[in-house]
C-alpha atoms as a PDB file:
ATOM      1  CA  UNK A   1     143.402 111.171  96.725  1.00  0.00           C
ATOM      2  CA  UNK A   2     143.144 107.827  99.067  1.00  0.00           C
ATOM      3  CA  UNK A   3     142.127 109.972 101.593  1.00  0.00           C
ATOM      4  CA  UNK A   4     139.040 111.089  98.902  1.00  0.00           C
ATOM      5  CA  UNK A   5     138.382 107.806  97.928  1.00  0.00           C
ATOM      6  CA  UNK A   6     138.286 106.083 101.584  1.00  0.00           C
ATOM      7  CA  UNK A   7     135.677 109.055 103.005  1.00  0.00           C
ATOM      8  CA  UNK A   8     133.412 107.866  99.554  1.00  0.00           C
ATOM      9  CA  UNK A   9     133.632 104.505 100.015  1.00  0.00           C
ATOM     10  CA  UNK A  10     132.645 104.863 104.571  1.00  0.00           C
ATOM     11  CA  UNK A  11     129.926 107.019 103.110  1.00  0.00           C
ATOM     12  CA  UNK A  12     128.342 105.019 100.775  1.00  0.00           C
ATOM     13  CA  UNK A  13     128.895 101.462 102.971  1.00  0.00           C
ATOM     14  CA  UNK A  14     127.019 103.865 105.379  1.00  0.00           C
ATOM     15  CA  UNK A  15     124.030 104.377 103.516  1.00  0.00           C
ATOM     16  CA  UNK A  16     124.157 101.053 102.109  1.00  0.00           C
ATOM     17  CA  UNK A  17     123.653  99.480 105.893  1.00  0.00           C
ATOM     18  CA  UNK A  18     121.041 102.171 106.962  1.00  0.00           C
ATOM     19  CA  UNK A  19     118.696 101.449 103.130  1.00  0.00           C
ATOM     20  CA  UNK A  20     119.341  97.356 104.593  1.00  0.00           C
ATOM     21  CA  UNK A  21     118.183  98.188 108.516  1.00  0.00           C
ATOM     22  CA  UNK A  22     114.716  99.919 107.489  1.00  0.00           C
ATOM     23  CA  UNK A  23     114.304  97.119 104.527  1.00  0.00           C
ATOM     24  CA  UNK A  24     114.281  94.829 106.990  1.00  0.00           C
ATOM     25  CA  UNK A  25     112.031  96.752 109.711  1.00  0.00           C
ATOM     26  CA  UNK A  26     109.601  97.298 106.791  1.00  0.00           C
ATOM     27  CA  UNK A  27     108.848  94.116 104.846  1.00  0.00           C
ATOM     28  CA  UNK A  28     107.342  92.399 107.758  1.00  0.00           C
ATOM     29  CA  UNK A  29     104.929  95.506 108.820  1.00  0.00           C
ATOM     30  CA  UNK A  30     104.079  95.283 104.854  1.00  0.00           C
ATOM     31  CA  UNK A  31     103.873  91.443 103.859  1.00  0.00           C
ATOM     32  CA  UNK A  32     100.351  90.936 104.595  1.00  0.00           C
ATOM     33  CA  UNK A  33      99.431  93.560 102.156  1.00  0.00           C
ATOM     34  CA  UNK A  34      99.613  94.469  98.448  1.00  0.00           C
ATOM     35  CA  UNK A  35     102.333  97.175  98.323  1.00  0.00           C
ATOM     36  CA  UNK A  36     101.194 100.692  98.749  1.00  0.00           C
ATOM     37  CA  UNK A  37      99.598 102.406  95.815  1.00  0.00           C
ATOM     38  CA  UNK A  38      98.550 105.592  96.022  1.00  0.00           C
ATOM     39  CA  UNK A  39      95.717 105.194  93.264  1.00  0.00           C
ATOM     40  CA  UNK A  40      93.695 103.179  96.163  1.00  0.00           C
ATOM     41  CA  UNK A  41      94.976 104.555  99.897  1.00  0.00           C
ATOM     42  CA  UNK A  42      97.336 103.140 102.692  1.00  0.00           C
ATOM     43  CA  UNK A  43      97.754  99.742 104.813  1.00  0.00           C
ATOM     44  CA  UNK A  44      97.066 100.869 108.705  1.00  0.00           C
ATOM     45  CA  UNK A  45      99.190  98.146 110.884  1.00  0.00           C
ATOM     46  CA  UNK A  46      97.946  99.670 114.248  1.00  0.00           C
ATOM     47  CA  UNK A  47      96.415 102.160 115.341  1.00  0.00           C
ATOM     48  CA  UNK A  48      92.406 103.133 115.669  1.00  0.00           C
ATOM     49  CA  UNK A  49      89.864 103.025 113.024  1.00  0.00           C
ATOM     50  CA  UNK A  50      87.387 105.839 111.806  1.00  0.00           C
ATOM     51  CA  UNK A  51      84.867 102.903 111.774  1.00  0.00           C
ATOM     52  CA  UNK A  52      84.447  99.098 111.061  1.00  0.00           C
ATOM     53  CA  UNK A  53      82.595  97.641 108.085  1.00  0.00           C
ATOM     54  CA  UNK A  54      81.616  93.977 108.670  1.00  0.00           C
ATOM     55  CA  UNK A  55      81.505  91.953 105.263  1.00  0.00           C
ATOM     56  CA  UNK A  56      80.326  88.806 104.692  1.00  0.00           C
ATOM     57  CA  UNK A  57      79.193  86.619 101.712  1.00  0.00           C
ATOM     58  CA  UNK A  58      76.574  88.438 100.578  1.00  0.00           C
ATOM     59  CA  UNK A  59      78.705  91.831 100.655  1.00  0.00           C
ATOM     60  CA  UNK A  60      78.716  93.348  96.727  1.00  0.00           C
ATOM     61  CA  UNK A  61      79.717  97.676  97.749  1.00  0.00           C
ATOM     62  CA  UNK A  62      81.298  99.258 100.770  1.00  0.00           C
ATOM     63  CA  UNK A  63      81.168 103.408 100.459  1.00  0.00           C
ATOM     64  CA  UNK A  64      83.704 105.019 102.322  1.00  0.00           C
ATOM     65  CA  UNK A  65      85.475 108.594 102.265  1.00  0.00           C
ATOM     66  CA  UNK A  66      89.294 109.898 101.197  1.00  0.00           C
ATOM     67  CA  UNK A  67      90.914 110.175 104.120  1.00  0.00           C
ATOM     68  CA  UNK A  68      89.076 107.660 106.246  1.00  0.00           C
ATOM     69  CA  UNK A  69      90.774 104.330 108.021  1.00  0.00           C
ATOM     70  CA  UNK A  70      88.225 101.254 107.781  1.00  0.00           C
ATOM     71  CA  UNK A  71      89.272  98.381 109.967  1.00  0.00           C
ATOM     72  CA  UNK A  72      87.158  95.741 107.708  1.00  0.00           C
ATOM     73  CA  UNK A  73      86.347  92.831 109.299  1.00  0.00           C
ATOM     74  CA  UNK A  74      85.785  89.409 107.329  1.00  0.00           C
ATOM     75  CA  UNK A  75      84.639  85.642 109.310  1.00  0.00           C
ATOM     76  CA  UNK A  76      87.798  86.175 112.293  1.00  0.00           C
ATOM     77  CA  UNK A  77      89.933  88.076 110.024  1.00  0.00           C
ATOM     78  CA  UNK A  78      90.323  91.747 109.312  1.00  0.00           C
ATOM     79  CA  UNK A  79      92.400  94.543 108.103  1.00  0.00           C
ATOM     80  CA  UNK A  80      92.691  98.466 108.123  1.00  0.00           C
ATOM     81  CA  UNK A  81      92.969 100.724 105.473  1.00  0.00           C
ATOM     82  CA  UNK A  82      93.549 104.098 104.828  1.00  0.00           C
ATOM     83  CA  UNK A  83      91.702 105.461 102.226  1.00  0.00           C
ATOM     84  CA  UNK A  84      94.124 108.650 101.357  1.00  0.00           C
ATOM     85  CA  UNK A  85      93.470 108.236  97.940  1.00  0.00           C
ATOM     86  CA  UNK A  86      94.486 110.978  95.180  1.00  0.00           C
ATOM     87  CA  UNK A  87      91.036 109.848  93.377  1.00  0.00           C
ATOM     88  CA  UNK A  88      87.573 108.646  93.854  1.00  0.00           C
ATOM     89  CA  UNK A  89      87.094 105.912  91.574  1.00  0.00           C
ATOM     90  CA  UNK A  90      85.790 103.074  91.996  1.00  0.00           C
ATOM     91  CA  UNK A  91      87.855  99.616  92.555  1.00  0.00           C
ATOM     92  CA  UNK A  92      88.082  95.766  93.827  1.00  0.00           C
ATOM     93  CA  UNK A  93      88.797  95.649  97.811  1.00  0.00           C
ATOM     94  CA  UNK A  94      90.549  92.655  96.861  1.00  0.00           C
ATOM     95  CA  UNK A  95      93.324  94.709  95.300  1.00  0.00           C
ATOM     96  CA  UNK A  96      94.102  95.929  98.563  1.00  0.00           C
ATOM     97  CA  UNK A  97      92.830  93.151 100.757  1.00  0.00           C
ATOM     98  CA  UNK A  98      95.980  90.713 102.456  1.00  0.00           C
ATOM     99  CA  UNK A  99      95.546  87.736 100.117  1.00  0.00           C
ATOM    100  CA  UNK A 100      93.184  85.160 101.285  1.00  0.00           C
ATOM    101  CA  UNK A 101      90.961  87.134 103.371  1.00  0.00           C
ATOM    102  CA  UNK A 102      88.470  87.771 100.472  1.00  0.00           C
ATOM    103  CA  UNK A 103      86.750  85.271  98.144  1.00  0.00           C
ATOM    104  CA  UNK A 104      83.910  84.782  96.230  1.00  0.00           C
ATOM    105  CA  UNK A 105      82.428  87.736  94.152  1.00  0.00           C
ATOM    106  CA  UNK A 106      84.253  91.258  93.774  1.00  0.00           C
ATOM    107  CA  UNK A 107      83.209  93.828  96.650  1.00  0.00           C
ATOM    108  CA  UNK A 108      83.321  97.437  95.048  1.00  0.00           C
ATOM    109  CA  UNK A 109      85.226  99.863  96.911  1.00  0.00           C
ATOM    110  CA  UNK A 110      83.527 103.797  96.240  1.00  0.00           C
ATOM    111  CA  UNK A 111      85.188 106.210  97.709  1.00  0.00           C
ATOM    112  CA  UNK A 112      83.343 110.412  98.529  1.00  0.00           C
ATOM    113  CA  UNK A 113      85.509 113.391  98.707  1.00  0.00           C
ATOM    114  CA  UNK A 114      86.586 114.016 101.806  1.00  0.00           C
ATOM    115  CA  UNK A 115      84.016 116.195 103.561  1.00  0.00           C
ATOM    116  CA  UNK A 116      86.780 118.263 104.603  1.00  0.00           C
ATOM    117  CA  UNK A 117      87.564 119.430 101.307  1.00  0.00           C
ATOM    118  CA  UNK A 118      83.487 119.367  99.448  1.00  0.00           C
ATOM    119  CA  UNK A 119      83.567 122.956  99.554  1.00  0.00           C
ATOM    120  CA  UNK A 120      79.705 123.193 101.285  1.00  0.00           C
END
């Protein structure tokens, strides 16, 4: 029975350590961002864009597509998103936007069906 109860106890301080190790690899990759919510897509750390949308002050929409990675760029600032999104409706970018890069008035965020998957 000790024999039992020592195996359960390795095997749990062993998953314990390994759920601590990739907490601490993955809050810094996700600090800048809102967590991850599938309602409005994916933070992209690295890696290439699809395309860049420039916003600036005067910026009110940005259109985009499921499935697409925007690097947007704001001032000297920007940030990439993936847009794998199990909708299309419409939201805030500042809900996904690292905190501070946005201000002023709400830019709407309207995302198209991927073309992959239109059915044309």
């Amino acid at each position: 029975m000790n024999t039992i109860k020592s195996q359960h106890t390795i095997r749990g301080g062993l998953v314990v350590s390994a759920l601590a190790l990739i907490a601490a690899f993955a809050v810094p990759a996700s600090a800048a961002h809102p967590p991850a919510n599938s309602t409005y897509g994916t933070p992209v750390h690295a890696g290439e864009a699809d395309r860049e949308i420039r916003l600036d002050a005067t910026a009110r929409w940005v259109n985009v597509e499921q499935n697409e990675t925007i690097r947007f760029v704001v001032g000297a600032q920007s940030f990439m998103w993936k847009f794998d999104t199990l909708g299309t409706r419409p939201f805030d970018l500042k809900q996904v936007a690292p905190a501070g890069v946005l201000g002023g008035a709400p830019i709407t965020v309207y995302v198209a069906p991927d073309p992959l998957y239109r059915g044309n």
